[in-house]
C-alpha atoms as a PDB file:
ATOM      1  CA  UNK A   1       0.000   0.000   0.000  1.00  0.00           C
ATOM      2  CA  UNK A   2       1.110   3.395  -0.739  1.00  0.00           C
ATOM      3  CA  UNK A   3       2.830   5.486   1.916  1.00  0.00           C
ATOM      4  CA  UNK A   4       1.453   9.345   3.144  1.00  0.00           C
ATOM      5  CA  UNK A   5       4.602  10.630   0.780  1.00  0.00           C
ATOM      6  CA  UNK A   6       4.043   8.402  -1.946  1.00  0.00           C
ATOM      7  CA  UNK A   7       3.123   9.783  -5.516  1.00  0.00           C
ATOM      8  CA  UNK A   8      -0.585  10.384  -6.002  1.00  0.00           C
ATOM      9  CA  UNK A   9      -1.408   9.948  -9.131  1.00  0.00           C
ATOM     10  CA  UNK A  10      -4.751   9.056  -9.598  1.00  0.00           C
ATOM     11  CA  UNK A  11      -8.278  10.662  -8.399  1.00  0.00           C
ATOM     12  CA  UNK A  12     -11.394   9.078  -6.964  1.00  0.00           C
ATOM     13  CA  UNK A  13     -14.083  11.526  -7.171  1.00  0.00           C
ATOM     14  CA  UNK A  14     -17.895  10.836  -6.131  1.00  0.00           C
ATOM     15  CA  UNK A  15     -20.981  12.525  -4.211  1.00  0.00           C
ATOM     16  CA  UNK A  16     -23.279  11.992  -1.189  1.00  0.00           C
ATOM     17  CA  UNK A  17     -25.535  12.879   1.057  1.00  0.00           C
ATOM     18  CA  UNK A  18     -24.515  16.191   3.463  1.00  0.00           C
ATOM     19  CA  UNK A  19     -25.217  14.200   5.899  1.00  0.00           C
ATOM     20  CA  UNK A  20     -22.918  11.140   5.380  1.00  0.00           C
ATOM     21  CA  UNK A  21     -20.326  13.420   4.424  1.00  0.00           C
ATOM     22  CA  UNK A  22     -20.711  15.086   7.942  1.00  0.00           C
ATOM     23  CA  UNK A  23     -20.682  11.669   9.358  1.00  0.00           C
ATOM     24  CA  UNK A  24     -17.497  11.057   8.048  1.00  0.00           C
ATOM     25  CA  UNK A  25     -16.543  14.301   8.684  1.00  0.00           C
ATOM     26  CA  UNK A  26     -17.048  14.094  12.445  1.00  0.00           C
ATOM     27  CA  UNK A  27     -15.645  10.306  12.658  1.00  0.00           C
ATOM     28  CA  UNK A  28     -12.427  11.101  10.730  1.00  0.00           C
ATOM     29  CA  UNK A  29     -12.029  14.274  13.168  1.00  0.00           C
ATOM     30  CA  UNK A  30     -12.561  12.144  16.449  1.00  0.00           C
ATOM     31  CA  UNK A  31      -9.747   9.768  14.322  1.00  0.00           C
ATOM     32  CA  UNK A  32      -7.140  12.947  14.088  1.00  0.00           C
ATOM     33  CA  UNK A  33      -7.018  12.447  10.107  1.00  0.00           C
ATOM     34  CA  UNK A  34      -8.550  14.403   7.159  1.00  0.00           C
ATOM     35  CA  UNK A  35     -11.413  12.863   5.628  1.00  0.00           C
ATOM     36  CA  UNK A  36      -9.824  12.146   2.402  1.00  0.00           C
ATOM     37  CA  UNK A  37      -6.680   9.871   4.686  1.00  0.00           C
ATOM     38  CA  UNK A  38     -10.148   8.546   6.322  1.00  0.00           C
ATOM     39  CA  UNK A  39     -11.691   7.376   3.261  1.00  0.00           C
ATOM     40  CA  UNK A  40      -8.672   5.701   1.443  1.00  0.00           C
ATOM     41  CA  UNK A  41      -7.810   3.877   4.614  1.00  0.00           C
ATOM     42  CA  UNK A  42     -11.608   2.361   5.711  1.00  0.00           C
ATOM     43  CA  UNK A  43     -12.033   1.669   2.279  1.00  0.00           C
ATOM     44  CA  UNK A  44      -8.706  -0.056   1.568  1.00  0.00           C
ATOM     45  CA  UNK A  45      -8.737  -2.195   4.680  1.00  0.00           C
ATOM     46  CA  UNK A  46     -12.452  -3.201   3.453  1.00  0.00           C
ATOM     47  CA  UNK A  47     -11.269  -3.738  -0.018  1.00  0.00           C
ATOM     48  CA  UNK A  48      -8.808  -6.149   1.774  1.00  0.00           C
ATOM     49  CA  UNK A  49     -10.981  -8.398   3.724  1.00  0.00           C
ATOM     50  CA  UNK A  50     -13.134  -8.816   0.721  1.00  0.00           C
ATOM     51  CA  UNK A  51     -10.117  -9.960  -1.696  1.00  0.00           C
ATOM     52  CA  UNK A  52      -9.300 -12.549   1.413  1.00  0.00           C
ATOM     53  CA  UNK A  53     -12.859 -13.856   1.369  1.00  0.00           C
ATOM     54  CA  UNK A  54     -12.715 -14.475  -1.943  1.00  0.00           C
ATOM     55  CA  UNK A  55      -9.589 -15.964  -1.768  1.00  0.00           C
ATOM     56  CA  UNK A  56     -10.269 -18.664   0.837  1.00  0.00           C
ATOM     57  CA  UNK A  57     -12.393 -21.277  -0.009  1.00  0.00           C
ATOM     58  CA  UNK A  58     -14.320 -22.673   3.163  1.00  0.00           C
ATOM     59  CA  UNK A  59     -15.719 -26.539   3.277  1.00  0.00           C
ATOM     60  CA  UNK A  60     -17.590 -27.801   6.259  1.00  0.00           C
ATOM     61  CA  UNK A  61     -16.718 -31.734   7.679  1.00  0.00           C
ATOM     62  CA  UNK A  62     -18.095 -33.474   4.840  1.00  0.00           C
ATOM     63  CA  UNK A  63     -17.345 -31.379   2.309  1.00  0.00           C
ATOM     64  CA  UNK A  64     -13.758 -31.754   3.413  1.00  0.00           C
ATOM     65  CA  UNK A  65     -14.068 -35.651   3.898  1.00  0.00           C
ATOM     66  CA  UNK A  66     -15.530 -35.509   0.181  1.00  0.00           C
ATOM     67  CA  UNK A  67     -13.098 -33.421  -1.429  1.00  0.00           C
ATOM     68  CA  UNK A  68      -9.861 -35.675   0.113  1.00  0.00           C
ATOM     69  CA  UNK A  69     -11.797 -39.014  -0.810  1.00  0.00           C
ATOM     70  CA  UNK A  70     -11.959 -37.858  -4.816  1.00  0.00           C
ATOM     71  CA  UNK A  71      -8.341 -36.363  -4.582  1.00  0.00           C
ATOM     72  CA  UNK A  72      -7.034 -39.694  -3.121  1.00  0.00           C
ATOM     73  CA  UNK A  73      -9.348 -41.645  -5.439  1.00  0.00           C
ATOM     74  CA  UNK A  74      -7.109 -43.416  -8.279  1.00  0.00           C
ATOM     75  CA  UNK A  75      -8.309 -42.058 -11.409  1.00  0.00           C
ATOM     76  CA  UNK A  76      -7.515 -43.375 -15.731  1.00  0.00           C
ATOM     77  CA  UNK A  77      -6.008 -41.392 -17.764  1.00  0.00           C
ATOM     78  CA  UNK A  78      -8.574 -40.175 -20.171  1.00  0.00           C
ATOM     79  CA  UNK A  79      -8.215 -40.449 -24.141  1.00  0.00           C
ATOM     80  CA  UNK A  80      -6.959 -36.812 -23.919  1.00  0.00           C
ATOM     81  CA  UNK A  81      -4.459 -37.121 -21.519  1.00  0.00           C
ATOM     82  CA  UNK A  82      -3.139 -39.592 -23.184  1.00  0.00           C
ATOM     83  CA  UNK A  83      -3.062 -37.969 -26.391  1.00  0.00           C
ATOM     84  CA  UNK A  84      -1.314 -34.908 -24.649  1.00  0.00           C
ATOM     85  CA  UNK A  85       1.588 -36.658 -22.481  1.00  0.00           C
ATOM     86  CA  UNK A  86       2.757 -38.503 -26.490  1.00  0.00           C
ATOM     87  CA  UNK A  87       3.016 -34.775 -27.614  1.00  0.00           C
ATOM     88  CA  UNK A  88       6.618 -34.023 -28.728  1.00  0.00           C
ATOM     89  CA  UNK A  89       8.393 -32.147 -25.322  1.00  0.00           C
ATOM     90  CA  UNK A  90       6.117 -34.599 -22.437  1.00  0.00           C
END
């Protein structure tokens, strides 16, 4: 993530409510930063968790005991595999 001295070099521009943007306001006061330091920051940690919820794949007890049973399940080479691994370079 950038640092406070880093290059900015792109804009993010949108509108709202006076009333959310007092909000903020007010909460990035109470904080000690400017709203615009507020913003980037809530929004980047957000943007964060979200990437590492999509990132982790969750299983419950069975799903788990499934998955490892077809992993660990012996499987044939299919027609195409086969085909593929006599391909000059395999």
């Amino acid at each position: 993530m950038s640092k406070p001295n880093d290059l900015k070099d792109a804009r993010i521009e949108f509108k709202t409510s006076k009333e959310i943007k007092l909000l903020l306001q007010e909460v990035s006061n109470s904080l000690g930063m400017d709203l615009s330091n507020f913003l980037i920051s809530t929004a980047v940690q957000r943007a964060k968790e979200i990437q590492k919820e999509e990132r982790v794949l969750m299983l419950s007890n069975q799903e788990w005991t499934n998955f490892q049973e077809i992993i660990n399940r012996p499987q044939q080479p299919t027609p195409a595999l086969k085909e593929l691994m006599n391909l000059k370079g395999f």
